[in-house]
PDB file of N, CA and C in Angstrom:
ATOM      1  N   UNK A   1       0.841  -1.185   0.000  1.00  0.00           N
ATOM      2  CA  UNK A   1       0.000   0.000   0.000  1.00  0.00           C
ATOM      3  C   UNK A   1       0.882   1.243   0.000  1.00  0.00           C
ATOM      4  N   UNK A   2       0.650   2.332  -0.703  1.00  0.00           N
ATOM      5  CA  UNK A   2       1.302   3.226  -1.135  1.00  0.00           C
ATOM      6  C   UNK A   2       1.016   4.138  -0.026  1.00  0.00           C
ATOM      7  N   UNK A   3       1.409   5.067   0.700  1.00  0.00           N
ATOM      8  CA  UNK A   3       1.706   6.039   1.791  1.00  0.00           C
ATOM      9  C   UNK A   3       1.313   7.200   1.366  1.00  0.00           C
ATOM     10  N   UNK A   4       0.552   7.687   1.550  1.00  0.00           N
ATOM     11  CA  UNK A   4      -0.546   9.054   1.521  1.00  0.00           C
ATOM     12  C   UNK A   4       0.408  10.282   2.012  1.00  0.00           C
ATOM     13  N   UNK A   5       1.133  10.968   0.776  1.00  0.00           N
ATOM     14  CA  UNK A   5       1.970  11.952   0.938  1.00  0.00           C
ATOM     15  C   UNK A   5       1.146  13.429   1.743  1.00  0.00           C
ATOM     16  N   UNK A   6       2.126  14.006   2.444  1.00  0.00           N
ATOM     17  CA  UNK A   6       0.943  15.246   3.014  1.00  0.00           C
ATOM     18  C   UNK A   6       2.117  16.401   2.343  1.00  0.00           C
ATOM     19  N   UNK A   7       1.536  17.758   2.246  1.00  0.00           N
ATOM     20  CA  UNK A   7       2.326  19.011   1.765  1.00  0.00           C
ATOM     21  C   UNK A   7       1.683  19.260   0.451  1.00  0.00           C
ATOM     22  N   UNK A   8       2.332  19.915  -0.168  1.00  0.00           N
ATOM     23  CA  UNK A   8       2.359  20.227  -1.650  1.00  0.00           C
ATOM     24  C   UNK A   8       2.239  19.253  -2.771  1.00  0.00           C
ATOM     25  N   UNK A   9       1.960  18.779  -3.601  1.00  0.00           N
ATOM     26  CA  UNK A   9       2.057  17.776  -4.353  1.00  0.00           C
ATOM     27  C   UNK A   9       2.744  18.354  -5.275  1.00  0.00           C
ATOM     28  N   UNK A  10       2.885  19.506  -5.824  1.00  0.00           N
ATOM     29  CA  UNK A  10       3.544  19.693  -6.843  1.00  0.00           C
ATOM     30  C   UNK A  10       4.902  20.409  -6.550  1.00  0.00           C
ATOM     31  N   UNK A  11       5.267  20.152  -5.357  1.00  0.00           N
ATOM     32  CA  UNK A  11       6.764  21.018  -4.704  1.00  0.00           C
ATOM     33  C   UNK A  11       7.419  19.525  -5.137  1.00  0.00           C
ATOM     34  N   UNK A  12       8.814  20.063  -5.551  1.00  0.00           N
ATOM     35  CA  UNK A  12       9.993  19.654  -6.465  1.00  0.00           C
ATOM     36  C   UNK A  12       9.735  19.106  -7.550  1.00  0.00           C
ATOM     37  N   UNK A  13       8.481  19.007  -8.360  1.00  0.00           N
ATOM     38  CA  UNK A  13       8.445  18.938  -9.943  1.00  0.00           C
ATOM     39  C   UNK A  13       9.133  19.615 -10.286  1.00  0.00           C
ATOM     40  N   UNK A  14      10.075  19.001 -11.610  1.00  0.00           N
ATOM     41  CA  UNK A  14      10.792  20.179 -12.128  1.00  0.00           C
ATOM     42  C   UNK A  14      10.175  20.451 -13.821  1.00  0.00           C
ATOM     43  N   UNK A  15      10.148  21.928 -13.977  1.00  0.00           N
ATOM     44  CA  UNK A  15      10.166  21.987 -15.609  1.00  0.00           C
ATOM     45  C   UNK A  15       8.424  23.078 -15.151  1.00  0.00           C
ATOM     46  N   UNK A  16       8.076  23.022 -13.796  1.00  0.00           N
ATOM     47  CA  UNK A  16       6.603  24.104 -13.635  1.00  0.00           C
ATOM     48  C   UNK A  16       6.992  25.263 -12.751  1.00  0.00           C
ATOM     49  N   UNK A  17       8.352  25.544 -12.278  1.00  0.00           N
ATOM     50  CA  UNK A  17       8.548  26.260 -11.580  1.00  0.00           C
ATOM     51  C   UNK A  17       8.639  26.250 -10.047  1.00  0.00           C
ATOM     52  N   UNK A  18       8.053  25.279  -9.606  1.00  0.00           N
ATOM     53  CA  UNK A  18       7.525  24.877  -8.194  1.00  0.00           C
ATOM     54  C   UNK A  18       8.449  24.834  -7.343  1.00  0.00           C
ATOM     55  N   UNK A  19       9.692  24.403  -7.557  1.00  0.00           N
ATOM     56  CA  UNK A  19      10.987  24.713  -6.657  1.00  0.00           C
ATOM     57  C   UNK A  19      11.530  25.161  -6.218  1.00  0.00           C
ATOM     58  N   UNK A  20      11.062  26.554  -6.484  1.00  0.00           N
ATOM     59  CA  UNK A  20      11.193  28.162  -5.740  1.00  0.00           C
ATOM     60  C   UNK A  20      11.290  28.082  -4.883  1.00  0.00           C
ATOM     61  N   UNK A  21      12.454  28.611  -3.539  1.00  0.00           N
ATOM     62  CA  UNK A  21      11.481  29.205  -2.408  1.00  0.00           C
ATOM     63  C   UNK A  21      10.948  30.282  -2.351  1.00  0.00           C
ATOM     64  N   UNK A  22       9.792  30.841  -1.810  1.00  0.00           N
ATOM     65  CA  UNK A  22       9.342  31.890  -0.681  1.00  0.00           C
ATOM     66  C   UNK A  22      10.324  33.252  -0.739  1.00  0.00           C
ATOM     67  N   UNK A  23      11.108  32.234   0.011  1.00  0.00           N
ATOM     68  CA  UNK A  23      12.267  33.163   0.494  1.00  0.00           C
ATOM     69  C   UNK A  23      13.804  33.020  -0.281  1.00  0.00           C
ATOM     70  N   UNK A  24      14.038  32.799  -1.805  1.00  0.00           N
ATOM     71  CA  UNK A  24      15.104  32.884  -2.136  1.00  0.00           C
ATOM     72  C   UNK A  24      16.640  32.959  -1.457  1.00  0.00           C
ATOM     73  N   UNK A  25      16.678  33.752  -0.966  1.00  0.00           N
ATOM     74  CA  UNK A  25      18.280  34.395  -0.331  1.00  0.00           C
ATOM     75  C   UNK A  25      17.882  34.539   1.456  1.00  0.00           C
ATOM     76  N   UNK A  26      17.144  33.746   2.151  1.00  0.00           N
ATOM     77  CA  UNK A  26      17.068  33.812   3.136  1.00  0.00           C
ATOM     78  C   UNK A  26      16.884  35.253   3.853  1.00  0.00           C
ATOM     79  N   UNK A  27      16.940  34.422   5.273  1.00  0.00           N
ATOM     80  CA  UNK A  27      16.923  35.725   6.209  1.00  0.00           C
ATOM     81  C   UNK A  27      18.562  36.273   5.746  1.00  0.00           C
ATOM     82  N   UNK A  28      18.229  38.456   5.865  1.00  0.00           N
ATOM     83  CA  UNK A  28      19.143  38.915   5.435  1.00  0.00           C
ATOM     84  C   UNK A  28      20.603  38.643   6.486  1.00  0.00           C
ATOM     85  N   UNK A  29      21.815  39.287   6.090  1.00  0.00           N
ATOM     86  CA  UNK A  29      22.849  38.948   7.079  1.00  0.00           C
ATOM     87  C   UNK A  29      22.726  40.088   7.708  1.00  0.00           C
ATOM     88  N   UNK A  30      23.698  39.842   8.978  1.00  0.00           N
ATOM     89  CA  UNK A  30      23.775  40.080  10.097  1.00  0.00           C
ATOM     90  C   UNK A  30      24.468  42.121   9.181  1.00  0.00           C
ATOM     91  N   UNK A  31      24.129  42.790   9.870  1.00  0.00           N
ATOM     92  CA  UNK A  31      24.776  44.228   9.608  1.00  0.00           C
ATOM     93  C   UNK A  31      23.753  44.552   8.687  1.00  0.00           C
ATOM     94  N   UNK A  32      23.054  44.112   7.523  1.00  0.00           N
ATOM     95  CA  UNK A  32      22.359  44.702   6.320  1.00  0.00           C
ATOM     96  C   UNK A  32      20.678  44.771   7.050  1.00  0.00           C
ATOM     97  N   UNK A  33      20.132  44.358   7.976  1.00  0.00           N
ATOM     98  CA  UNK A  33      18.699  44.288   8.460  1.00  0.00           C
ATOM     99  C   UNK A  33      18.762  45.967   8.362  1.00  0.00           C
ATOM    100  N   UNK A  34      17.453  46.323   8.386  1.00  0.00           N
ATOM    101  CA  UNK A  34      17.070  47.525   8.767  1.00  0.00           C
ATOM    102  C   UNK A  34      17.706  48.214  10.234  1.00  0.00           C
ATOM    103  N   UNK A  35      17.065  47.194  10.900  1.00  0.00           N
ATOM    104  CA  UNK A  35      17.161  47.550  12.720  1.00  0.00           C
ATOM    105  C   UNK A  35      18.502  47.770  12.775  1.00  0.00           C
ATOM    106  N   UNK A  36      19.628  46.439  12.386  1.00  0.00           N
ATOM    107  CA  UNK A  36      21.271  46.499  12.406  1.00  0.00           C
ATOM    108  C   UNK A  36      21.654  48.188  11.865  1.00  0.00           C
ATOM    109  N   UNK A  37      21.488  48.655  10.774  1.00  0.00           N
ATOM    110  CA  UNK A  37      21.812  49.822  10.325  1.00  0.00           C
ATOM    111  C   UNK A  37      21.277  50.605  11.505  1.00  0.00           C
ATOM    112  N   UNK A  38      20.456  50.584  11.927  1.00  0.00           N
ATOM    113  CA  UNK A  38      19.694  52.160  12.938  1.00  0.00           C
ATOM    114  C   UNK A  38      20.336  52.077  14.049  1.00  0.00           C
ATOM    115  N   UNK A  39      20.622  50.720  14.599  1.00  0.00           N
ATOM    116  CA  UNK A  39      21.309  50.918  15.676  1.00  0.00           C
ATOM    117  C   UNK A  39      22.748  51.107  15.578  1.00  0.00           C
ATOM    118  N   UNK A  40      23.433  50.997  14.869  1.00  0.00           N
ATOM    119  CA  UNK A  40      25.141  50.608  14.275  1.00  0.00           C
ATOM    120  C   UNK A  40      25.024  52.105  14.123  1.00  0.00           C
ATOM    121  N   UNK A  41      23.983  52.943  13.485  1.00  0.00           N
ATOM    122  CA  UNK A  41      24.192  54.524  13.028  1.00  0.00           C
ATOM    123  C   UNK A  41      23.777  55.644  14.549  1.00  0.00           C
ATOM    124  N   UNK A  42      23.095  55.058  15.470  1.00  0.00           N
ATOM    125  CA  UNK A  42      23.057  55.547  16.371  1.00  0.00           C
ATOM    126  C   UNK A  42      24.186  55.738  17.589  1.00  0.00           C
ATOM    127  N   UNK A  43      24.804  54.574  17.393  1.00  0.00           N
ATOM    128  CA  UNK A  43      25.873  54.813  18.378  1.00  0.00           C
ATOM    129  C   UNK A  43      27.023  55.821  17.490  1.00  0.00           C
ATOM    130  N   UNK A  44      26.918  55.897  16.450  1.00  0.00           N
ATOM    131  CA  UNK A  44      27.940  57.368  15.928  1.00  0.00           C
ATOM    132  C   UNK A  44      27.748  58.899  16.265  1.00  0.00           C
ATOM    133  N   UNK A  45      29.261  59.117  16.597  1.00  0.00           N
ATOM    134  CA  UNK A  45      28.857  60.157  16.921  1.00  0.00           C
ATOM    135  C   UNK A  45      28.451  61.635  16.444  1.00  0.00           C
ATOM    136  N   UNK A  46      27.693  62.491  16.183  1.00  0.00           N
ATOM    137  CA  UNK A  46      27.731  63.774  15.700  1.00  0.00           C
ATOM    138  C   UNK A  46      28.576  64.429  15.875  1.00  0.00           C
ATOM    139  N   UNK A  47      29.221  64.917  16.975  1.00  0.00           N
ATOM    140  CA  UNK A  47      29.881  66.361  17.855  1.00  0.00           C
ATOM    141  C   UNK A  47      30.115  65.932  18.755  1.00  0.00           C
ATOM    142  N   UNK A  48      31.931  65.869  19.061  1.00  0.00           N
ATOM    143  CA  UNK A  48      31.963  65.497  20.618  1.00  0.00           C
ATOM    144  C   UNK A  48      31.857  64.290  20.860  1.00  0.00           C
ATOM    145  N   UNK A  49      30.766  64.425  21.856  1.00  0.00           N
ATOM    146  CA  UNK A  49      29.919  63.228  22.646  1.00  0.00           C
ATOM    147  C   UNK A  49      28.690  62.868  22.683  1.00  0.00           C
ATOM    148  N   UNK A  50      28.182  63.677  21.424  1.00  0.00           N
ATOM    149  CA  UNK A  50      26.581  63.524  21.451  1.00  0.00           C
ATOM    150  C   UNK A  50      26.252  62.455  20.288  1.00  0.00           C
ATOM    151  N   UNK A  51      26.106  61.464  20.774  1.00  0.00           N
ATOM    152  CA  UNK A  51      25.610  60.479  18.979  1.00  0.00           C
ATOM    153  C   UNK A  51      24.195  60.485  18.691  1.00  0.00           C
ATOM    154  N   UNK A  52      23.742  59.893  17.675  1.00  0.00           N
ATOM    155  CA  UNK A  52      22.426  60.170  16.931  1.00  0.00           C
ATOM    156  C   UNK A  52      21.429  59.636  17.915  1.00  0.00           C
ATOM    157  N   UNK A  53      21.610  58.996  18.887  1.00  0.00           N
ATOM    158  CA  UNK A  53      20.300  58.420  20.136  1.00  0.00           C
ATOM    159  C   UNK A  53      20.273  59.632  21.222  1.00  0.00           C
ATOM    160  N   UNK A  54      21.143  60.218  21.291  1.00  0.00           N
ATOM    161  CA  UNK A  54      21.011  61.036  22.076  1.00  0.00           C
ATOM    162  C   UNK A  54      20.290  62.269  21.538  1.00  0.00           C
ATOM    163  N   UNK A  55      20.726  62.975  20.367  1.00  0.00           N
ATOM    164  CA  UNK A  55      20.219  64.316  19.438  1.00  0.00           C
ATOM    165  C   UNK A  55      19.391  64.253  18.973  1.00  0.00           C
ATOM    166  N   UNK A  56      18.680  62.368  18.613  1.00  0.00           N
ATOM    167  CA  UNK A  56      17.638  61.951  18.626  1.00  0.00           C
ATOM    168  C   UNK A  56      16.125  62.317  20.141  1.00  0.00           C
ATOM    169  N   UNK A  57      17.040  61.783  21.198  1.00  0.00           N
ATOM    170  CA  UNK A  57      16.138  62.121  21.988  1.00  0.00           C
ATOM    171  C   UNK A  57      15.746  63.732  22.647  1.00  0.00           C
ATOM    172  N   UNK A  58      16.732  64.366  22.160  1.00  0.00           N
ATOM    173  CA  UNK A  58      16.456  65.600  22.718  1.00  0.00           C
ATOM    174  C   UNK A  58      15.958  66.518  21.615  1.00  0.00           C
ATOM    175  N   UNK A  59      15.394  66.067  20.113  1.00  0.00           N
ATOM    176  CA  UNK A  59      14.776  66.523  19.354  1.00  0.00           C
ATOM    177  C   UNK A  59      13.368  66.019  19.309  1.00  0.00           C
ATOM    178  N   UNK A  60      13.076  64.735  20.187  1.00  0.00           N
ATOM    179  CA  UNK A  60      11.559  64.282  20.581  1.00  0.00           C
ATOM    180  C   UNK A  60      11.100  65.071  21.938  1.00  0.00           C
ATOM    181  N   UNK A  61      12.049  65.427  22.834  1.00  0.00           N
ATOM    182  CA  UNK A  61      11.328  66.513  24.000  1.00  0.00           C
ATOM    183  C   UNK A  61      11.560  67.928  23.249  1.00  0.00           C
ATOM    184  N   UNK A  62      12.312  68.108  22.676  1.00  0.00           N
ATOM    185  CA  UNK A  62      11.969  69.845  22.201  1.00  0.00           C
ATOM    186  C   UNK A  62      10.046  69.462  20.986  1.00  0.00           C
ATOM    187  N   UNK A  63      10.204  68.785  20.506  1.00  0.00           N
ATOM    188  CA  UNK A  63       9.626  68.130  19.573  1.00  0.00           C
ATOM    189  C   UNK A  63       7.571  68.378  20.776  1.00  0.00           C
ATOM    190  N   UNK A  64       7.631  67.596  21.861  1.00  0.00           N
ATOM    191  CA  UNK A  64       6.985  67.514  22.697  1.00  0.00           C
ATOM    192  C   UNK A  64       6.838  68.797  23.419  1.00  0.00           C
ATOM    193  N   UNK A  65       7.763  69.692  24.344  1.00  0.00           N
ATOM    194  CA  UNK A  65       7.896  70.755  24.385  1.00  0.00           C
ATOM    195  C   UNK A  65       6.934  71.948  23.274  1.00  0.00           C
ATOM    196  N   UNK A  66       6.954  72.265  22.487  1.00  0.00           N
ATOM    197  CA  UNK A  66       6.484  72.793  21.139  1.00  0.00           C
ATOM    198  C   UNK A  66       4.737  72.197  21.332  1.00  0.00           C
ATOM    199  N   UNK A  67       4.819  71.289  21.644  1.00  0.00           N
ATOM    200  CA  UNK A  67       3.128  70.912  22.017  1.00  0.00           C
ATOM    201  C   UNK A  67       2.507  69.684  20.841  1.00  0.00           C
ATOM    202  N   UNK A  68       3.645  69.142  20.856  1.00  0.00           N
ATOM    203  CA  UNK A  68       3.305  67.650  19.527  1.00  0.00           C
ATOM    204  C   UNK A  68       2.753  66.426  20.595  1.00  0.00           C
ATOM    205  N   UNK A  69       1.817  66.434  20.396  1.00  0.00           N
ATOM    206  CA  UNK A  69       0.848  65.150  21.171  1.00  0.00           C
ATOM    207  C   UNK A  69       1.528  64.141  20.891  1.00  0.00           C
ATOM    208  N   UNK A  70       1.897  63.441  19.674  1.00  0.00           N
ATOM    209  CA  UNK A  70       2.121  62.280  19.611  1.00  0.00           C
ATOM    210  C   UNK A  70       3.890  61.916  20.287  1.00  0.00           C
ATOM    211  N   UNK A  71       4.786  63.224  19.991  1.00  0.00           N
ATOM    212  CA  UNK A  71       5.849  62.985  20.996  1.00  0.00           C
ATOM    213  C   UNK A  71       5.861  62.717  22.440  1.00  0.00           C
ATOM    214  N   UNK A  72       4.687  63.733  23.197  1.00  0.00           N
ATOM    215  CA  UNK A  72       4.042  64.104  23.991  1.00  0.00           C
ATOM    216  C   UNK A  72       3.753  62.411  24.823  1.00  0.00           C
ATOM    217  N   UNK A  73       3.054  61.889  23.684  1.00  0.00           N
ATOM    218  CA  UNK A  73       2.134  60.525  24.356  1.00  0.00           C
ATOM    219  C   UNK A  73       3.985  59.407  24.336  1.00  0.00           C
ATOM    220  N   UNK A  74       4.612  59.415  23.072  1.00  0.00           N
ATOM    221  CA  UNK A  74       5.439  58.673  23.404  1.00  0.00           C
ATOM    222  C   UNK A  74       6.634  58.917  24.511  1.00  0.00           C
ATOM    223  N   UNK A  75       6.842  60.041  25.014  1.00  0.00           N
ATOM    224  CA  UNK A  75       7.940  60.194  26.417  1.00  0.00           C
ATOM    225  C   UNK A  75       6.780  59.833  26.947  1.00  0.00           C
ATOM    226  N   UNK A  76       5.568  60.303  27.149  1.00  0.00           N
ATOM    227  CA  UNK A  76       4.924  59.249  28.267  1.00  0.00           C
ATOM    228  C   UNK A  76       4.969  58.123  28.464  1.00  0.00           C
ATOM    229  N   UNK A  77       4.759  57.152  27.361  1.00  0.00           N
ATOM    230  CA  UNK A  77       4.619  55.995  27.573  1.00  0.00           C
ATOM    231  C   UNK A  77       5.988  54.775  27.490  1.00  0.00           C
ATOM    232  N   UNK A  78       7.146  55.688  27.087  1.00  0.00           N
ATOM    233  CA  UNK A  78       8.289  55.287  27.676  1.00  0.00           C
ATOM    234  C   UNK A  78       8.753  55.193  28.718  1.00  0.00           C
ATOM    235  N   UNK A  79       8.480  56.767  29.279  1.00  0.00           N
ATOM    236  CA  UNK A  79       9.170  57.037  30.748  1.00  0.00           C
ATOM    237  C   UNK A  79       8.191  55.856  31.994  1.00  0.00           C
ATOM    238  N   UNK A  80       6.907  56.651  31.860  1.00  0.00           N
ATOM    239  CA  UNK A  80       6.486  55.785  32.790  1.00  0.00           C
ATOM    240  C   UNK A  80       5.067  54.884  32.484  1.00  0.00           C
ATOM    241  N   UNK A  81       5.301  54.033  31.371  1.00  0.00           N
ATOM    242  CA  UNK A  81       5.030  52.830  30.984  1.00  0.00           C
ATOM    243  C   UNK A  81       3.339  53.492  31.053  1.00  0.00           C
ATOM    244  N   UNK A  82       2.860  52.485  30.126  1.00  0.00           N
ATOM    245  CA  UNK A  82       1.512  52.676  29.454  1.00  0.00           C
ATOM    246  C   UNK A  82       0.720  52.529  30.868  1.00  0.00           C
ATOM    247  N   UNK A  83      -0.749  53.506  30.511  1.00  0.00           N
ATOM    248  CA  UNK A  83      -1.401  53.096  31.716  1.00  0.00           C
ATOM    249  C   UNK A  83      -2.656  52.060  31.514  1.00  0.00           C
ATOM    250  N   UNK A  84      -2.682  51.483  32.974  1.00  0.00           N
ATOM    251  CA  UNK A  84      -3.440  50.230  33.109  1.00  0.00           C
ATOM    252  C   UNK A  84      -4.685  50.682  32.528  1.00  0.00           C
ATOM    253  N   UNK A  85      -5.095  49.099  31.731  1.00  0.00           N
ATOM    254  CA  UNK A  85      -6.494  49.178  30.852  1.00  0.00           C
ATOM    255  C   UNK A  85      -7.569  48.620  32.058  1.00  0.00           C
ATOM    256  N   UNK A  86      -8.932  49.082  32.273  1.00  0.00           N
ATOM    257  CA  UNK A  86      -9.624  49.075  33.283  1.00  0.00           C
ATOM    258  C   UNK A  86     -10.896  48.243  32.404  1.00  0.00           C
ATOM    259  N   UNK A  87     -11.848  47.658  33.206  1.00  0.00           N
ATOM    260  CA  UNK A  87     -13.091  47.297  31.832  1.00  0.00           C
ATOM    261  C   UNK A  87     -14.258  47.651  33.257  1.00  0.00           C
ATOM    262  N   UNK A  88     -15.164  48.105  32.721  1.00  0.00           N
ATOM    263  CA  UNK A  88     -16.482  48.262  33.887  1.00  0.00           C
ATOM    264  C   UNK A  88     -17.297  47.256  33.489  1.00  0.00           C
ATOM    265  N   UNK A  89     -17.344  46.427  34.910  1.00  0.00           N
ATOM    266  CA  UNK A  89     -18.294  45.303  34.718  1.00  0.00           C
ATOM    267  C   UNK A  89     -19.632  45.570  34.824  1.00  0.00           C
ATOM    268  N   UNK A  90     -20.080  46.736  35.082  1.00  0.00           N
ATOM    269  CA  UNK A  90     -21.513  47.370  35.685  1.00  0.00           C
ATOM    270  C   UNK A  90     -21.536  47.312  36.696  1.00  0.00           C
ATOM    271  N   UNK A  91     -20.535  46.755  37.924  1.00  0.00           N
ATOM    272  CA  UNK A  91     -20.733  46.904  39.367  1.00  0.00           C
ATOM    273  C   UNK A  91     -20.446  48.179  40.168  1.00  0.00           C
ATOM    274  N   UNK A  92     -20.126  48.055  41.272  1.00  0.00           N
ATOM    275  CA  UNK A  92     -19.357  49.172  42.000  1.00  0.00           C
ATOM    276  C   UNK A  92     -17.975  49.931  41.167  1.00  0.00           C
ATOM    277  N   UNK A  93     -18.077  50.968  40.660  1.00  0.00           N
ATOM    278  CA  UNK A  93     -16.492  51.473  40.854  1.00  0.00           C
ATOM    279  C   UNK A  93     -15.783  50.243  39.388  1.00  0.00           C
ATOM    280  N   UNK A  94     -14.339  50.349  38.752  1.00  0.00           N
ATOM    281  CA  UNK A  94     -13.735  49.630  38.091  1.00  0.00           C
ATOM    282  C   UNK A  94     -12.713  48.280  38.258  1.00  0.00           C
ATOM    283  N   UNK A  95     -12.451  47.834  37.503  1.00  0.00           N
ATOM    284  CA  UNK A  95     -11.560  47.256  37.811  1.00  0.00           C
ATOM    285  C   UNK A  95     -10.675  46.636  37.062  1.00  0.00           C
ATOM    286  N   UNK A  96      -9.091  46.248  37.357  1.00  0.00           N
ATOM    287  CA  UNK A  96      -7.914  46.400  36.045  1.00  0.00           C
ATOM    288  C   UNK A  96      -8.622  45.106  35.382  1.00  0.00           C
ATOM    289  N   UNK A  97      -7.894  44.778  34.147  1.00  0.00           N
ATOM    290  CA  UNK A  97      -8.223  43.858  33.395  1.00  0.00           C
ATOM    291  C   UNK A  97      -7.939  42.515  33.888  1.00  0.00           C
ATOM    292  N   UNK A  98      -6.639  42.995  34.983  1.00  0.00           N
ATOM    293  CA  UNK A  98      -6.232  41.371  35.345  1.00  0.00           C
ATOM    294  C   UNK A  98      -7.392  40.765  36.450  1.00  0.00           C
ATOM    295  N   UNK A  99      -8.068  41.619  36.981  1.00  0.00           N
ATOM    296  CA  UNK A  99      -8.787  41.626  38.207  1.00  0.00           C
ATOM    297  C   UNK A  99     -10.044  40.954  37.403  1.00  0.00           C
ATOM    298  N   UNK A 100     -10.612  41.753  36.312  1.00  0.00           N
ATOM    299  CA  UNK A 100     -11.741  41.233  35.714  1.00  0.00           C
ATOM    300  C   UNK A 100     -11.290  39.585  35.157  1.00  0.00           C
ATOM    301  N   UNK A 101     -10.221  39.199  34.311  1.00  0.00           N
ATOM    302  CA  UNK A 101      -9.505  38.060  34.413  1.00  0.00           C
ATOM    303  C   UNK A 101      -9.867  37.116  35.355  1.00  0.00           C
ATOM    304  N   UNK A 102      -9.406  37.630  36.452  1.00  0.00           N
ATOM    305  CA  UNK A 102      -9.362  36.658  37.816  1.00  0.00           C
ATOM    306  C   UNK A 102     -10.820  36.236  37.854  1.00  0.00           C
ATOM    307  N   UNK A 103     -11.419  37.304  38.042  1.00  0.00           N
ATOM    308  CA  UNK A 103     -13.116  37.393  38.315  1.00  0.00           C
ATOM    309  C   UNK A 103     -13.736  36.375  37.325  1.00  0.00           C
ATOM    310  N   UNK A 104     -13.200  36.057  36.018  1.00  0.00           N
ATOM    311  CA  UNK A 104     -14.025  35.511  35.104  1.00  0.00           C
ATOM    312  C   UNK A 104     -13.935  33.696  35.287  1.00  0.00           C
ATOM    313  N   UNK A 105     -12.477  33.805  35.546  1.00  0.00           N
ATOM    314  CA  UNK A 105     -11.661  32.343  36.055  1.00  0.00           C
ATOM    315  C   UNK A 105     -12.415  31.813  37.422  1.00  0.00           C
ATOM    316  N   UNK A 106     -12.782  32.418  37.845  1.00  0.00           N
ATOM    317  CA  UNK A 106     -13.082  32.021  39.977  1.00  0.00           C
ATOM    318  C   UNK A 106     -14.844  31.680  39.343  1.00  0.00           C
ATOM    319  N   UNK A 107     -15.360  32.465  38.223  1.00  0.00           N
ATOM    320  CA  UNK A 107     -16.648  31.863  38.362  1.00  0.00           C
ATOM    321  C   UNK A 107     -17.024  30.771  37.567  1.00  0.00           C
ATOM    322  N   UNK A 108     -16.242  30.571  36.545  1.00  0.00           N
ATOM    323  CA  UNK A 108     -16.125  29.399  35.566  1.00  0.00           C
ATOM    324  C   UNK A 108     -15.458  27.848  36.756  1.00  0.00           C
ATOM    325  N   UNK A 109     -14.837  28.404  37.218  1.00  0.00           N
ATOM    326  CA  UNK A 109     -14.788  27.196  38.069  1.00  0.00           C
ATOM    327  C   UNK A 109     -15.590  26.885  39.011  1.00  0.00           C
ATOM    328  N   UNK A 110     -16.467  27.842  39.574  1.00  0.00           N
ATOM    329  CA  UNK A 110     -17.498  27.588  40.579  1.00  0.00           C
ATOM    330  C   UNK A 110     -18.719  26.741  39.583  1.00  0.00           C
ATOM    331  N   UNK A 111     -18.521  27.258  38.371  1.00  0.00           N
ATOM    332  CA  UNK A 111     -20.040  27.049  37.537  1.00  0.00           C
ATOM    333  C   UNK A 111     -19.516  25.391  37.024  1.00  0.00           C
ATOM    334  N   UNK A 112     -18.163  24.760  37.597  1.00  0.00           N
ATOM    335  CA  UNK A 112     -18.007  23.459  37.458  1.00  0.00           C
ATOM    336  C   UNK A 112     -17.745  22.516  37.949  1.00  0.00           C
ATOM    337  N   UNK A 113     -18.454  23.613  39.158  1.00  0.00           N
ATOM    338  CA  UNK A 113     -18.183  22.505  40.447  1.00  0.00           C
ATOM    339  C   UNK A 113     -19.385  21.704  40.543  1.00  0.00           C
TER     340      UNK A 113
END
């Protein structure tokens, strides 16, 4: 009895094209990624002692300063981390998401007892 192939049926025919990969030339090398360049160009320096992460960051608070919301929201939510998401269950007052979480878990197990 012949064995019931799983995948592609027509991957490695040759003469239809099918042998391609996807991804030709793989994941790129190490130094050529996007991210590799931004960070490799950030630690250079401008002047001195100031490199591009730094002249970078002090052109997002003048940037914020000036009254740009969206700089504005991101030193916020860098410096001191996003704020907690709340959901109102219709009861008393709110409560964080992990709390509503908990709340949903404690009654699903009561409802299987």
């Amino acid at each position: 009895m012949e064995k019931k192939r799983r995948g592609n049926p027509n991957w490695g025919k040759k003469g239809e094209g099918n042998t391609k990969s996807g991804n030709p030339k793989g994941q790129p090398r190490k130094g050529t990624a996007f991210t590799d360049i931004l960070k490799e160009l950030g630690d250079k320096k401008i002047t001195g002692s100031i490199d591009y992460k730094t002249a970078l960051a002090q052109k997002l608070w003048a940037m914020a300063l000036n009254g740009d919301l969206g700089a504005i929201k991101l030193i916020y939510e860098r410096v001191d981390g996003k704020p907690r998401e709340t959901v109102d269950l219709g009861g008393e007052g709110m409560m964080s998401l992990a709390d509503a979480f908990r709340y949903g878990v404690s009654r699903m197990t009561k409802a299987n007892d």
